[in-house]
C-alpha atoms as a PDB file:
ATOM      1  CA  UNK A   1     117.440 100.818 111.252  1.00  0.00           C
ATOM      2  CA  UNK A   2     115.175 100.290 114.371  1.00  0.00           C
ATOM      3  CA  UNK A   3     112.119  98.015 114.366  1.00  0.00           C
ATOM      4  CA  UNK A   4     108.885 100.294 114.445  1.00  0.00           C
ATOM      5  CA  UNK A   5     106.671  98.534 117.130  1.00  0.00           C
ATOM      6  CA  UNK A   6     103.136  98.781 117.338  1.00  0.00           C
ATOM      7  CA  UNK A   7     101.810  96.597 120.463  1.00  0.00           C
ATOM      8  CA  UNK A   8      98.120  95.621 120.768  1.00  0.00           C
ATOM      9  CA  UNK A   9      95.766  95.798 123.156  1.00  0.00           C
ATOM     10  CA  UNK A  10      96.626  92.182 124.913  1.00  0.00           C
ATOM     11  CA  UNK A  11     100.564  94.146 125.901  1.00  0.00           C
ATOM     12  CA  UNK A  12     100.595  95.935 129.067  1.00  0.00           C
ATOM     13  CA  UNK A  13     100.421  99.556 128.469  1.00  0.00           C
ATOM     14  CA  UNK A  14     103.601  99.819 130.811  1.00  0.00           C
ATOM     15  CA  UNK A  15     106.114  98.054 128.146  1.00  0.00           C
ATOM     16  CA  UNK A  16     105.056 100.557 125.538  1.00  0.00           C
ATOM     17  CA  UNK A  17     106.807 103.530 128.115  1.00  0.00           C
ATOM     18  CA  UNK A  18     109.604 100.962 128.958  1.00  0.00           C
ATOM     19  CA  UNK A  19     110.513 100.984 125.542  1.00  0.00           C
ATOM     20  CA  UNK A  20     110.326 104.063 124.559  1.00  0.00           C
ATOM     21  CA  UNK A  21     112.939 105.558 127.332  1.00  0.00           C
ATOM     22  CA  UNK A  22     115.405 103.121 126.184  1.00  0.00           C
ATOM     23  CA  UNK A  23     114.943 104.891 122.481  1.00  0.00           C
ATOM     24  CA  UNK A  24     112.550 102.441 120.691  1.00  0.00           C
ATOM     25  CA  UNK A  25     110.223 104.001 118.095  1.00  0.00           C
ATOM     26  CA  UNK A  26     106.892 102.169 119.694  1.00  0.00           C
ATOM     27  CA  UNK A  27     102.617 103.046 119.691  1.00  0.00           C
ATOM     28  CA  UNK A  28     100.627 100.886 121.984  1.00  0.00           C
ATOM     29  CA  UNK A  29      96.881 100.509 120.685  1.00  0.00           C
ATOM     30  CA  UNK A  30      95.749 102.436 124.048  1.00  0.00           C
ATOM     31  CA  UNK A  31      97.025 105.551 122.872  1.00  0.00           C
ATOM     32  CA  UNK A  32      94.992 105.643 119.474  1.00  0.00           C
ATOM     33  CA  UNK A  33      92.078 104.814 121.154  1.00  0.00           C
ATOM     34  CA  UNK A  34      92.736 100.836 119.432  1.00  0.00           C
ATOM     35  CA  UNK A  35      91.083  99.177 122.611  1.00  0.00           C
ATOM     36  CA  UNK A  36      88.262  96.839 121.690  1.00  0.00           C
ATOM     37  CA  UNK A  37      89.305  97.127 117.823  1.00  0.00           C
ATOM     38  CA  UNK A  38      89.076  94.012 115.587  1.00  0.00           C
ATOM     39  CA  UNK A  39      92.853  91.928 115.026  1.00  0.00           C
ATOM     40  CA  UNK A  40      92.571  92.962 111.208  1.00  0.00           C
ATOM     41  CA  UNK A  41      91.922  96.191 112.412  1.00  0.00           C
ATOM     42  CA  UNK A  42      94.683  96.318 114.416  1.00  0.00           C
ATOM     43  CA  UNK A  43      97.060  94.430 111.561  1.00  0.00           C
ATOM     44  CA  UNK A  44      95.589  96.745 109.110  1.00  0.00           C
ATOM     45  CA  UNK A  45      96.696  99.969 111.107  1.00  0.00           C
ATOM     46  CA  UNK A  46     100.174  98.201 111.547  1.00  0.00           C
ATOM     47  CA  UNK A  47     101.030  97.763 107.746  1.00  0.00           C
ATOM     48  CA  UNK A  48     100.290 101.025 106.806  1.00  0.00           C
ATOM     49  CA  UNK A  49     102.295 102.493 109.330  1.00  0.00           C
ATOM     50  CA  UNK A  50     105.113  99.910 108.653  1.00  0.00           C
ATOM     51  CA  UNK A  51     105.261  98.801 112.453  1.00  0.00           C
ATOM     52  CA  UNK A  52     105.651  95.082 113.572  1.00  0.00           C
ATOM     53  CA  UNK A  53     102.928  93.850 115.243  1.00  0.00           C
ATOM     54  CA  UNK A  54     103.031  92.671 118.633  1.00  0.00           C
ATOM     55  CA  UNK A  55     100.471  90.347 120.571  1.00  0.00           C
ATOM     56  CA  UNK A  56      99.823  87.388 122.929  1.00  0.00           C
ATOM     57  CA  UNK A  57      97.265  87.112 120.490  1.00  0.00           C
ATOM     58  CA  UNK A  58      98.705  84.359 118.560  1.00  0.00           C
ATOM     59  CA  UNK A  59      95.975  82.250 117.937  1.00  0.00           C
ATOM     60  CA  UNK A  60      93.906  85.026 115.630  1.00  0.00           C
ATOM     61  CA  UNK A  61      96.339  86.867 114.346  1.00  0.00           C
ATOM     62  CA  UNK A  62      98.185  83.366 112.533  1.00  0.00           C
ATOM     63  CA  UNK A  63      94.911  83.043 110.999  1.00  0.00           C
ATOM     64  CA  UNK A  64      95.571  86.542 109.744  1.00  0.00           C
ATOM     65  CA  UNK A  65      98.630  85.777 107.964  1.00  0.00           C
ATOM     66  CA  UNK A  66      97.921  82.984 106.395  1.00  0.00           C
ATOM     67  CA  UNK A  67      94.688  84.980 104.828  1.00  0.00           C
ATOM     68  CA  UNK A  68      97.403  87.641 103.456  1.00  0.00           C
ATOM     69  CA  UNK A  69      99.409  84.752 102.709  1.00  0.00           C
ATOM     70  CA  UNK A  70      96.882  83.124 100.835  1.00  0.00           C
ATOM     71  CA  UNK A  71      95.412  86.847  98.944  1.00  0.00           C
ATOM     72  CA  UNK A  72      99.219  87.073  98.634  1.00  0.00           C
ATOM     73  CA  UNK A  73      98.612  90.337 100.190  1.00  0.00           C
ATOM     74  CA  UNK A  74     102.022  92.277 101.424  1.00  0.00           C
ATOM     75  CA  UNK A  75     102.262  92.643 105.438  1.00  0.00           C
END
């Protein structure tokens, strides 16, 4: 089973295509009109599609997890 990628806003739009011709299953937030929407937005859009989140974001978005963490809230 391949990883589902969904990369953010902060990933060049360019590794999103690179990907995807070499067979990887991959949305960038550009393409669903994602620019400019909120990290839990973003994480939010990524569970229920069951894609991993990718970011340079790290900062933000391990504040994120440890608020599922703590809701014990699946992701």
């Amino acid at each position: 089973m391949k990883v589902k990628l969904f990369l953010d806003e902060d990933i060049h739009f360019a590794l999103a295509i690179a990907l995807r011709k070499r067979g990887y299953d991959v949305i960038h937030a550009q393409e669903l009109q994602g620019k400019g929407k909120s990290d839990d937005e973003q994480l939010s859009y990524a569970i229920k599609e069951k894609r991993c989140l990718f970011s340079f974001n790290v900062k933000d978005f391990v504040l994120l997890h440890n608020k599922y963490a703590q809701n014990r809230w699946e992701h």
